[in-house]
C-alpha atoms as a PDB file:
ATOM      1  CA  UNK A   1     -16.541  -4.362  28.893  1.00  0.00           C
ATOM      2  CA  UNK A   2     -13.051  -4.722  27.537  1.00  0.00           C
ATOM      3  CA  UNK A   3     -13.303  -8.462  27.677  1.00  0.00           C
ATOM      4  CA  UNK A   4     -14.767  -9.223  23.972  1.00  0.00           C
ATOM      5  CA  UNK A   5     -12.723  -6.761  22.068  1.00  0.00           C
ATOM      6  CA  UNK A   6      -9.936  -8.122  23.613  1.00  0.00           C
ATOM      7  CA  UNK A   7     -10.593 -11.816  22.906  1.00  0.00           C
ATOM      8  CA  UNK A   8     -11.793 -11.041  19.471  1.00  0.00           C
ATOM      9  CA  UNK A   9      -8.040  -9.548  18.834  1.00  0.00           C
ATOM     10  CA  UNK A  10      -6.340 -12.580  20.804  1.00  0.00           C
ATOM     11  CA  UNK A  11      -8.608 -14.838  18.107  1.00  0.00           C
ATOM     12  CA  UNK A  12      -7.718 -13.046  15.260  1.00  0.00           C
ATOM     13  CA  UNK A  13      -4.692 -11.401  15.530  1.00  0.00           C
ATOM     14  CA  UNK A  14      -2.603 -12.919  18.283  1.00  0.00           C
ATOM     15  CA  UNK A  15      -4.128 -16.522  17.758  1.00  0.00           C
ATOM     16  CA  UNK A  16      -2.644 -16.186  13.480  1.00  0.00           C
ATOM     17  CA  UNK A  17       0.847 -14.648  14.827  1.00  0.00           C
ATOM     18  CA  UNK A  18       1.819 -17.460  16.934  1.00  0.00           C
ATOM     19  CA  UNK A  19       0.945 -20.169  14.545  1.00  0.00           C
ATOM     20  CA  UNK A  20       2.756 -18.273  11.805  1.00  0.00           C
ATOM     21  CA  UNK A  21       6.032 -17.846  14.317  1.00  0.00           C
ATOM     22  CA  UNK A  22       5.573 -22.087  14.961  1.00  0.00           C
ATOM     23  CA  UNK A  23       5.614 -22.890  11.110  1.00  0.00           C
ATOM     24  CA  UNK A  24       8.505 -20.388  11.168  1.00  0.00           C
ATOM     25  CA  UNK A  25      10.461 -22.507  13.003  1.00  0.00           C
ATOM     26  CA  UNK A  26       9.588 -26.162  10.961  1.00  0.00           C
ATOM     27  CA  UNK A  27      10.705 -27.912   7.859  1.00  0.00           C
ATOM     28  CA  UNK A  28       7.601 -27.599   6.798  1.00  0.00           C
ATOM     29  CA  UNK A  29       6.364 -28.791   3.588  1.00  0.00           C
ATOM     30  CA  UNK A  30       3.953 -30.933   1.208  1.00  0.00           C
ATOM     31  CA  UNK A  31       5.454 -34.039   2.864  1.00  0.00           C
ATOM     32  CA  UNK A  32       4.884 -32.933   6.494  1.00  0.00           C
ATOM     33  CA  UNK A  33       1.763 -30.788   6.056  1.00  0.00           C
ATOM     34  CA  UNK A  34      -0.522 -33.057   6.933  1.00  0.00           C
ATOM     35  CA  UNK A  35       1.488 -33.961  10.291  1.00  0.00           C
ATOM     36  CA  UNK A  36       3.023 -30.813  11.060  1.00  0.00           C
ATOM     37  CA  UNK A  37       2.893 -30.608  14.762  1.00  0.00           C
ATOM     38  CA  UNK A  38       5.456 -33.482  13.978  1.00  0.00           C
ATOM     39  CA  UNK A  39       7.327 -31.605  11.497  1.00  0.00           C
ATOM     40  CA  UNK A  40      11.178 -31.558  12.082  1.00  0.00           C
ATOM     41  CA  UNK A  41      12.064 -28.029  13.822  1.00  0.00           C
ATOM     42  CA  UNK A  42      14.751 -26.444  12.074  1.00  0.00           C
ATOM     43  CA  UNK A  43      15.020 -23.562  14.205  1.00  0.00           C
ATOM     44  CA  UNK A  44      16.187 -20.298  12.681  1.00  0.00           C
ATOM     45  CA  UNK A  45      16.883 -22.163   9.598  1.00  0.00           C
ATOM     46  CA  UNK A  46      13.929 -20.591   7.908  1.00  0.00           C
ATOM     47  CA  UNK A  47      15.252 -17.067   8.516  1.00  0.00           C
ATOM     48  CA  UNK A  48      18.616 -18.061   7.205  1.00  0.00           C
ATOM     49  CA  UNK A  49      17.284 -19.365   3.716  1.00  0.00           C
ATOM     50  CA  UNK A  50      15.471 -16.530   3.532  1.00  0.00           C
ATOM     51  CA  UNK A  51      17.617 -13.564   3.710  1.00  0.00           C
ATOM     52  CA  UNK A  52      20.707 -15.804   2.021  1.00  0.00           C
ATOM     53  CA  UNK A  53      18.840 -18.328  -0.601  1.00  0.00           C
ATOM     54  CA  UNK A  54      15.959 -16.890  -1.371  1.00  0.00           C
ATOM     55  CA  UNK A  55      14.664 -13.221  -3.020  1.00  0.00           C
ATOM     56  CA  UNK A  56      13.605 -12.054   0.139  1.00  0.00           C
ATOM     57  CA  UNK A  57      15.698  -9.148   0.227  1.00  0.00           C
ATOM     58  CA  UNK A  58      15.308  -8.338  -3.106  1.00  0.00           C
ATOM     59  CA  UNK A  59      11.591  -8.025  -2.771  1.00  0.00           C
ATOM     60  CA  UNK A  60      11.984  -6.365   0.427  1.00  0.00           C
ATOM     61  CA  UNK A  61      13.271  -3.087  -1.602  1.00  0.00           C
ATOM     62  CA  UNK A  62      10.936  -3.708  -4.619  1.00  0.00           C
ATOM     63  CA  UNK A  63       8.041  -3.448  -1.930  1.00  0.00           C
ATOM     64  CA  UNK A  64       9.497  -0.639   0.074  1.00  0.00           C
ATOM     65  CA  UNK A  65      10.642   1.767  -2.622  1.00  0.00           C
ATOM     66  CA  UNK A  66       7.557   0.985  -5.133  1.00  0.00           C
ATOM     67  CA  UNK A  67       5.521   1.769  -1.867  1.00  0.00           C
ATOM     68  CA  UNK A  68       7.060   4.945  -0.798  1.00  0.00           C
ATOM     69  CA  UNK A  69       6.929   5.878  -4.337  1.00  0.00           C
ATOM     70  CA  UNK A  70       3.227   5.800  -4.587  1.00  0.00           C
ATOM     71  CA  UNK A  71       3.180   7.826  -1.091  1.00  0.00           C
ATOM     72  CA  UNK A  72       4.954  10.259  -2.298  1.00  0.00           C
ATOM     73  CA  UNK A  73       2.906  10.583  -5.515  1.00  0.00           C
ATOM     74  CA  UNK A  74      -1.073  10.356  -3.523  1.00  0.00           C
ATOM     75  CA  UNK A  75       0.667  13.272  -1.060  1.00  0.00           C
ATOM     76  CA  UNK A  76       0.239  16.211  -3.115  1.00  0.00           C
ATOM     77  CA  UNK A  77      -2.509  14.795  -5.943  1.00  0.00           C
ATOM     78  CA  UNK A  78      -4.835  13.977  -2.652  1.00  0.00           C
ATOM     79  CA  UNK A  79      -4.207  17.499  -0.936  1.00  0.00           C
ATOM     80  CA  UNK A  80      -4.687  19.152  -4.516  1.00  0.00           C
ATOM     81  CA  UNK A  81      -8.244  17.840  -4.771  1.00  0.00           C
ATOM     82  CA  UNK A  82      -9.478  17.699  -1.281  1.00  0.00           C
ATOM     83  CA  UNK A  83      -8.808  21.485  -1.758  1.00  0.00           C
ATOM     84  CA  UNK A  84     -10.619  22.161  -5.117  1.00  0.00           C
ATOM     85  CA  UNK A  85     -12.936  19.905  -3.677  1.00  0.00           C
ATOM     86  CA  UNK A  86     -13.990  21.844  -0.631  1.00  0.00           C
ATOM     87  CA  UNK A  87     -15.064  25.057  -1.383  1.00  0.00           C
ATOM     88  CA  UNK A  88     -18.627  25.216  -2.088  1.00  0.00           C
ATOM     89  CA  UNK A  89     -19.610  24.948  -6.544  1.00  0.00           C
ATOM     90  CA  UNK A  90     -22.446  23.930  -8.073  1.00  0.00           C
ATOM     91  CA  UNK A  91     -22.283  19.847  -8.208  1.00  0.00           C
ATOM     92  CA  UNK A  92     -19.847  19.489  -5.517  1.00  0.00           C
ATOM     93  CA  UNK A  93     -21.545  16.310  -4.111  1.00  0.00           C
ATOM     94  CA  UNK A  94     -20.909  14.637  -8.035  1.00  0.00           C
ATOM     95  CA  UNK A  95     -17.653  15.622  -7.949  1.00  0.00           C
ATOM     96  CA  UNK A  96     -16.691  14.258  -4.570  1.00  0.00           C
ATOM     97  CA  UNK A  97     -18.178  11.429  -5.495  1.00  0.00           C
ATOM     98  CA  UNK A  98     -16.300  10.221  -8.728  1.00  0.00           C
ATOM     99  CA  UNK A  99     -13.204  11.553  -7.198  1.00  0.00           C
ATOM    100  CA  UNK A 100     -13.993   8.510  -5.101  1.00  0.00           C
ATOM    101  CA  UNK A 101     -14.310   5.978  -7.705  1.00  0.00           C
ATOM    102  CA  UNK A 102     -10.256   4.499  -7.931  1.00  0.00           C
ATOM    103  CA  UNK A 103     -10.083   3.292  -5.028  1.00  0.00           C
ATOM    104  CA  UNK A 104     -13.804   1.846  -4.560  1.00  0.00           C
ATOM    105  CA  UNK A 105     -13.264  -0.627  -7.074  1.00  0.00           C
ATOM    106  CA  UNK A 106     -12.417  -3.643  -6.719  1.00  0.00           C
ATOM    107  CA  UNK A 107      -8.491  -4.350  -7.125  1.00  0.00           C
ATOM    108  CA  UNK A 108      -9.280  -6.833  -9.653  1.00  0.00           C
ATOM    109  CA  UNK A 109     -11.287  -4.696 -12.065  1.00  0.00           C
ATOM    110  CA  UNK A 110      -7.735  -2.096 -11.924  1.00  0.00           C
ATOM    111  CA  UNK A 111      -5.581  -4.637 -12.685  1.00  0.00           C
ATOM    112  CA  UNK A 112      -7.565  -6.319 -15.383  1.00  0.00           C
ATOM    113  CA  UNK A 113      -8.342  -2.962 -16.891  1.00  0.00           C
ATOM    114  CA  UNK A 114      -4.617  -1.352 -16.801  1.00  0.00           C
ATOM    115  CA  UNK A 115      -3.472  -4.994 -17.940  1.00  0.00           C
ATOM    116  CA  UNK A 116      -5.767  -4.319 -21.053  1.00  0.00           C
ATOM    117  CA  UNK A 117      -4.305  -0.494 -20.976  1.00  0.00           C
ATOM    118  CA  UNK A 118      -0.773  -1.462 -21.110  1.00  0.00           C
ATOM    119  CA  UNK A 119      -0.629  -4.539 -22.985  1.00  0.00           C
ATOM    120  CA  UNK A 120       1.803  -4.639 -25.914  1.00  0.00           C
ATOM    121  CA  UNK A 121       0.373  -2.252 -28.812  1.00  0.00           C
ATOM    122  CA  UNK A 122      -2.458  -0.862 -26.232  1.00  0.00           C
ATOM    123  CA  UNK A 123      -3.805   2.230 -25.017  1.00  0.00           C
ATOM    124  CA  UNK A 124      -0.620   3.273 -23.038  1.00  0.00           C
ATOM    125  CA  UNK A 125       1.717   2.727 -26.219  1.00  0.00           C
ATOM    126  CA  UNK A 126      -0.763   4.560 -28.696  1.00  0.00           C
ATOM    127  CA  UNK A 127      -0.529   7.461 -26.237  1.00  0.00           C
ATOM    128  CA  UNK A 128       3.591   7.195 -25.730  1.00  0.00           C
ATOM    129  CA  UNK A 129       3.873   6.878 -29.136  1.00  0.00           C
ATOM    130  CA  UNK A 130       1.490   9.914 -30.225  1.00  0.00           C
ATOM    131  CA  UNK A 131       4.379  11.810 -27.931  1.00  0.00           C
ATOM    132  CA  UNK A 132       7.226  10.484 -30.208  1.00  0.00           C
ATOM    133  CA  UNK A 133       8.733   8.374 -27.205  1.00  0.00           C
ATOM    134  CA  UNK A 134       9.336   4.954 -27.636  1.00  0.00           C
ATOM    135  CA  UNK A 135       7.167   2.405 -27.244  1.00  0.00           C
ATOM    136  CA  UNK A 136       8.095  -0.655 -25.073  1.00  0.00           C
ATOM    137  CA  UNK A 137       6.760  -3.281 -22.872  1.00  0.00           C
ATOM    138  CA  UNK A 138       5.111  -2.005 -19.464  1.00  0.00           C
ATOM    139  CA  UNK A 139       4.355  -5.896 -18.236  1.00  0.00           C
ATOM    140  CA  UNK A 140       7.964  -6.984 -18.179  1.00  0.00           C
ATOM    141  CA  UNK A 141      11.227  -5.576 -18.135  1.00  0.00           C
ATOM    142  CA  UNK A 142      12.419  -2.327 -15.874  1.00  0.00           C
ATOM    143  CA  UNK A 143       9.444  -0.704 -17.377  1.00  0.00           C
ATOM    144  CA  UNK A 144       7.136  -3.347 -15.168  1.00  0.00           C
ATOM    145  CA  UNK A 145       8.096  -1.315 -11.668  1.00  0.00           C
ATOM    146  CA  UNK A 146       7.051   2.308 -13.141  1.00  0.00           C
ATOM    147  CA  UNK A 147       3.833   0.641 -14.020  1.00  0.00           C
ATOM    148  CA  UNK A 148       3.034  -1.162 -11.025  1.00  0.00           C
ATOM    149  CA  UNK A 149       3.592   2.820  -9.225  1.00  0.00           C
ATOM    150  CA  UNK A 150       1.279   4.435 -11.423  1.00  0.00           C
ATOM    151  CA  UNK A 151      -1.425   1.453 -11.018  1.00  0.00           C
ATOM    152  CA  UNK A 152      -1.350   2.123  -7.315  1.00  0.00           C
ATOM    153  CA  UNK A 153      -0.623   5.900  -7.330  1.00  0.00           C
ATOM    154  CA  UNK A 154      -3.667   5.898  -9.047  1.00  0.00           C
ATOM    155  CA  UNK A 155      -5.654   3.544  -7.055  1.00  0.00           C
ATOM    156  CA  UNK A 156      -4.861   4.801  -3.716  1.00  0.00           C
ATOM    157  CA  UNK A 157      -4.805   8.736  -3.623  1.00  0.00           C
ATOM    158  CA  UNK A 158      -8.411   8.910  -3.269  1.00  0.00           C
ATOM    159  CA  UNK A 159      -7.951   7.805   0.261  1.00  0.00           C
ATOM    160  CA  UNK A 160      -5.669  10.585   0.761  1.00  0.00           C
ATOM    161  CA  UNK A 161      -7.948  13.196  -0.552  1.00  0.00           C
ATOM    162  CA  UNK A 162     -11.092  12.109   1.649  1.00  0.00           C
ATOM    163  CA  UNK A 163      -8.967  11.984   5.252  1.00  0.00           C
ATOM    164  CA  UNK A 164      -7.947  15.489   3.984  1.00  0.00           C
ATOM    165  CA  UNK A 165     -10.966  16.713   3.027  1.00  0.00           C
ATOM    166  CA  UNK A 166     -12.739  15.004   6.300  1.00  0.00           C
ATOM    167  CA  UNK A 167      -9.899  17.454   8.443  1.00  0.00           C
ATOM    168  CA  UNK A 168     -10.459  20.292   6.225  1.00  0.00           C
ATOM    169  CA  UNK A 169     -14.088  20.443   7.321  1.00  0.00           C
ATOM    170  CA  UNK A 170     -12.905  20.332  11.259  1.00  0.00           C
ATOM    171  CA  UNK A 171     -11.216  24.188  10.625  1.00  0.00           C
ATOM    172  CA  UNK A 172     -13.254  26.672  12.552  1.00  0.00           C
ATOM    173  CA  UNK A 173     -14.477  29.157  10.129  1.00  0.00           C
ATOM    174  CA  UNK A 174     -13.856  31.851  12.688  1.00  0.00           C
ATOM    175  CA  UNK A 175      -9.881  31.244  11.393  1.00  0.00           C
ATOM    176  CA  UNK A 176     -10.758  32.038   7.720  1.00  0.00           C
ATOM    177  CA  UNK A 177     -12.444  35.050   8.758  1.00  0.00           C
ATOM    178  CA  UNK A 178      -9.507  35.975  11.126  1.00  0.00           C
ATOM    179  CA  UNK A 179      -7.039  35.433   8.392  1.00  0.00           C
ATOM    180  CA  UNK A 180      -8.743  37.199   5.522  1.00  0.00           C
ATOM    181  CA  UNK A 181      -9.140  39.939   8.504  1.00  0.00           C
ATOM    182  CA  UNK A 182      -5.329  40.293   8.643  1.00  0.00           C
ATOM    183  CA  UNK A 183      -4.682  40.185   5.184  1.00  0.00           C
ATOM    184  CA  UNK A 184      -3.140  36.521   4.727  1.00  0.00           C
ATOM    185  CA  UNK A 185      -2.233  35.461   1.520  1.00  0.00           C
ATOM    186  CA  UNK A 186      -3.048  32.210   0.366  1.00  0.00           C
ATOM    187  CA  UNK A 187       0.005  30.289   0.878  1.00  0.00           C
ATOM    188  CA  UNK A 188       0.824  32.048   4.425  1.00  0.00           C
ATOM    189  CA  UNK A 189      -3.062  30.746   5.485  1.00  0.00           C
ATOM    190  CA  UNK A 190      -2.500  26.904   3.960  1.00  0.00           C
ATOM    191  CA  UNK A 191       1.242  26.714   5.412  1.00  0.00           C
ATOM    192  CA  UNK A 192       0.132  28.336   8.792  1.00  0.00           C
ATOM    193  CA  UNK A 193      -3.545  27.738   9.586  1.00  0.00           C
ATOM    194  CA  UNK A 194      -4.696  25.264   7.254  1.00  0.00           C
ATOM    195  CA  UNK A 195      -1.422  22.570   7.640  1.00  0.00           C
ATOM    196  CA  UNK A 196      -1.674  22.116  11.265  1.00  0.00           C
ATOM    197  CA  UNK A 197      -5.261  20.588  11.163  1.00  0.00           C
ATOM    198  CA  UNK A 198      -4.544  18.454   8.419  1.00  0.00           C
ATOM    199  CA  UNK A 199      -1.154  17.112  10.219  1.00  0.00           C
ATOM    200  CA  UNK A 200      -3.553  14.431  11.704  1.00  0.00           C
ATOM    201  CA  UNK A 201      -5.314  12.756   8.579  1.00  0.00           C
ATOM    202  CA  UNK A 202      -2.562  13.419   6.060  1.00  0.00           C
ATOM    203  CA  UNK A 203       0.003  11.299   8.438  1.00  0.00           C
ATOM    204  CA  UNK A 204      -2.855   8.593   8.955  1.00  0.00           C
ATOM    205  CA  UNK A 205      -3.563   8.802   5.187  1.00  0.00           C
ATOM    206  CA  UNK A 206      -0.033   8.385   4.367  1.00  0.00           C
ATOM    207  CA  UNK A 207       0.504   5.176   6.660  1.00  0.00           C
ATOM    208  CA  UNK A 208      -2.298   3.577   5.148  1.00  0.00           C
ATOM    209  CA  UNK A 209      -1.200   4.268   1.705  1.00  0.00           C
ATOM    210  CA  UNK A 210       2.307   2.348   2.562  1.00  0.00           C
ATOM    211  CA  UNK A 211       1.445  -0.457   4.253  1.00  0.00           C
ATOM    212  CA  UNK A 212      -1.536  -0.873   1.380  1.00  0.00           C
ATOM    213  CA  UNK A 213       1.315  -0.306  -1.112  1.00  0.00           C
ATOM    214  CA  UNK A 214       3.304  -3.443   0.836  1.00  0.00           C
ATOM    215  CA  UNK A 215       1.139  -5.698   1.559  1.00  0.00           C
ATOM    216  CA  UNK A 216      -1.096  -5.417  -1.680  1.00  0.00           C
ATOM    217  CA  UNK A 217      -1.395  -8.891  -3.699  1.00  0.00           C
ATOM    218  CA  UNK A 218      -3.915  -8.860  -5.439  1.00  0.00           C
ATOM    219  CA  UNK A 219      -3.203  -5.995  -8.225  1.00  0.00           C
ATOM    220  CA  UNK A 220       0.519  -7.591  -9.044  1.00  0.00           C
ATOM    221  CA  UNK A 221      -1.042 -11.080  -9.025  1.00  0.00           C
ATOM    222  CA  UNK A 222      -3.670  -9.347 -11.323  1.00  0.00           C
ATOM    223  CA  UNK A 223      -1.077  -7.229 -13.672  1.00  0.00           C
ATOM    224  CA  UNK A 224       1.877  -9.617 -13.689  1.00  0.00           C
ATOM    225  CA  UNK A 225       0.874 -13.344 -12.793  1.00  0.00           C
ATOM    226  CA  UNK A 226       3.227 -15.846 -11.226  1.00  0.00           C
ATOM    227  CA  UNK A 227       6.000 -16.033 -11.377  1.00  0.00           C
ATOM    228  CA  UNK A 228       6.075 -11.916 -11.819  1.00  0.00           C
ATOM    229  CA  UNK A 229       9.168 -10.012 -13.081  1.00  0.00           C
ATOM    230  CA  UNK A 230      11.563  -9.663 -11.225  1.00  0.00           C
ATOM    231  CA  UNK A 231      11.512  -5.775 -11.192  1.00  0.00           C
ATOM    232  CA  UNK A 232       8.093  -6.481  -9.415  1.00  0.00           C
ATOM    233  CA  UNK A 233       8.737  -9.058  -7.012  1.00  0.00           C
ATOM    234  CA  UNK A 234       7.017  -7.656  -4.262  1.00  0.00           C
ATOM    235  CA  UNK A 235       6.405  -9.536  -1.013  1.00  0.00           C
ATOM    236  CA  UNK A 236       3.244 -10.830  -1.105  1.00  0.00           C
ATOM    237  CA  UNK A 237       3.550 -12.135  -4.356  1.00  0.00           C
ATOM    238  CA  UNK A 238       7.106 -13.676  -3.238  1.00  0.00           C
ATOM    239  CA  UNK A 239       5.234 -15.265  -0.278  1.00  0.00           C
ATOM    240  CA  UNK A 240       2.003 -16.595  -2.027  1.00  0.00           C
ATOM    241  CA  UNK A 241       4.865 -18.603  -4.602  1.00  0.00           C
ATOM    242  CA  UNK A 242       6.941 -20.063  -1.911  1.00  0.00           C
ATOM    243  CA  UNK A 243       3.566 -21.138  -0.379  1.00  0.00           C
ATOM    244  CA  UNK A 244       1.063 -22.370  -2.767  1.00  0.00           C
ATOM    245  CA  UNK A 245       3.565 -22.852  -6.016  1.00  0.00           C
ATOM    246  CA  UNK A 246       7.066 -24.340  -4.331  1.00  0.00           C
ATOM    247  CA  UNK A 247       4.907 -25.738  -0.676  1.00  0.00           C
ATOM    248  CA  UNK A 248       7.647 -24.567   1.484  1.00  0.00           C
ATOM    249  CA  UNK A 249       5.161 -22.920   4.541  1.00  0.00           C
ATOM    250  CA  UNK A 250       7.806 -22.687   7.122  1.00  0.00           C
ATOM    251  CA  UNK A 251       9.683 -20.687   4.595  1.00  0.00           C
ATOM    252  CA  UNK A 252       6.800 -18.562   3.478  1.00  0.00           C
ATOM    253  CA  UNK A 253       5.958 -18.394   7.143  1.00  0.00           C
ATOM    254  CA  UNK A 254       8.946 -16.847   7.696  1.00  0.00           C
ATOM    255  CA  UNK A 255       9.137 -14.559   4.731  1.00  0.00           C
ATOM    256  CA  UNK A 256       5.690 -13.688   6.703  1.00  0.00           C
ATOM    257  CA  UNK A 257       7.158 -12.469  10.023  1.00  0.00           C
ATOM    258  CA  UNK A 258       9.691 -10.546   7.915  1.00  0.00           C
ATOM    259  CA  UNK A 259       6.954  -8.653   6.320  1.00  0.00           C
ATOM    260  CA  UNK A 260       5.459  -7.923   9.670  1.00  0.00           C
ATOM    261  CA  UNK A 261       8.726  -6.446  10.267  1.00  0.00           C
ATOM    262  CA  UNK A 262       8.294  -4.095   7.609  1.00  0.00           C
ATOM    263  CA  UNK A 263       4.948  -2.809   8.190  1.00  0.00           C
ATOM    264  CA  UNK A 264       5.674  -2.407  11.929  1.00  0.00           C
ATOM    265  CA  UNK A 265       8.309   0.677  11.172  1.00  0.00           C
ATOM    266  CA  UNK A 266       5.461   2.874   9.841  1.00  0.00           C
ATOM    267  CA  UNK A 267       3.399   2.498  12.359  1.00  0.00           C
ATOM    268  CA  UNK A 268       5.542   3.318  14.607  1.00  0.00           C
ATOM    269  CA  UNK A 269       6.837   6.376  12.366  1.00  0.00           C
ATOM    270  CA  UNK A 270       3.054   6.863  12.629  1.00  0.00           C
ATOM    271  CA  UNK A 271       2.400   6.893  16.566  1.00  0.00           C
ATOM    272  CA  UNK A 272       5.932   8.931  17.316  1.00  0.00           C
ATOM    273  CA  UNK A 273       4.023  11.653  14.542  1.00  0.00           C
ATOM    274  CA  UNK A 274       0.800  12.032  16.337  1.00  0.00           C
ATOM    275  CA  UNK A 275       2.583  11.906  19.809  1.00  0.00           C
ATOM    276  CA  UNK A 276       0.677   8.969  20.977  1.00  0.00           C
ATOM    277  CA  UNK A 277       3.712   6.873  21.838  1.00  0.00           C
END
């Protein structure tokens, strides 16, 4: 019964990995593309260039910090409204609902929209300057990485509020009862009785929200273009250039693996949290 999940993952997942670690390992480029079984191996070469010659590393840390940034941020705005959101009010099911809407739409329509909202003399710098701060450009310059973590702060804590609302509806209500019984204040019941059923979902959540934050393309493509800034170099954006703009696959493949390599520590972090490594 195992049998077709298992060769659905070799096809898609362990089929993709090994190609990508073979293209790794060749010069391969617009020249050899069409041949490239017969493209010269280079060997580690690949890996070489790209941790010496290329902004690998650079968008390494772009990616990770901008990514645990935006964790950080969708921890306590998620928990915040899974909790007003779970005691029963009238139009509760509304409310839910639209809490929902960031991070159903499409990543497109956010970074089309916030390109509109931050565009020189836009919404955003109306609203700085109404403040009396100065007024600058949020689509280039250092400026570019604070608004890439508030496009995807604001995208992605939705997810974090529903997988702790989903484990705030798994607490016995025998343990409310107990705890109003005995007098608990509010902080002692979230810290002590609450917490522990939401370590589960809010670690899951939290995962999820990183490796979206890493591997997302598609809302710096849409709020910077190519080439970006280099404040928001990310990694997929880094890749898709090396590949489709300068043709040089076996780099990009192995800018790929290196990205795998990211990913692959907060999963772990993840498994190690739940105790199911």
């Amino acid at each position: 019964m195992l049998a077709p999940g298992g060769l659905l993952l070799v096809l898609v997942v362990g089929v993709p990995l090994v190609v990508a670690g073979q293209i790794s390992l060749l010069d391969l480029d617009q020249y050899t593309f069409r041949q490239w079984l017969d493209a010269p191996f280079v060997g580690l070469d690949n890996y070489v260039e790209a941790v010496r010659d290329s902004a690998l590393p650079h968008a390494i840390w772009v990616s990770a910090a901008y990514a645990f940034l935006v964790t950080l941020i969708t921890l306590p705005v998620g928990l915040a409204a899974a909790l007003a959101a779970h005691d029963r009010f009238a139009g509760r099911g509304l409310v839910r609902s639209v809490l929902l809407i960031p991070y159903v739409l499409p990543a497109f329509v956010v970074g089309t929209v916030w390109r509109i909202i931050l565009q020189p003399d836009g919404v955003a710098d109306s609203a700085v300057g109404r403040l009396g701060l100065d007024a600058g450009l949020w689509l280039n310059g250092p400026r570019s990485f604070w608004a890439l973590v508030i496009v995807q702060a604001w995208t992605a804590w939705p997810l974090l509020y529903l997988l702790a609302l989903a484990g705030l509806q798994t607490v016995d209500p025998e343990v409310h009862e107990a705890a109003a019984i005995d007098g608990a204040g509010w902080w002692v019941k979230l810290r002590r009785l609450i917490f522990p059923y939401l370590r589960g979902p809010i670690a899951l959540g939290l995962v999820i929200t990183f490796l979206h934050s890493v591997n997302n393309f598609t809302l710096p493509f849409v709020l910077f273009g190519v080439p970006s800034p280099r404040d928001v170099e990310v990694l997929p954006v880094l890749t898709y250039v090396e590949s489709f703009q300068n043709f040089q696959f076996g780099l990009s493949a192995a800018m790929a693996v290196f990205s795998l390599a990211v990913v692959a520590v907060p999963i772990v972090a993840y498994l190690r949290a739940v105790r199911l490594t």
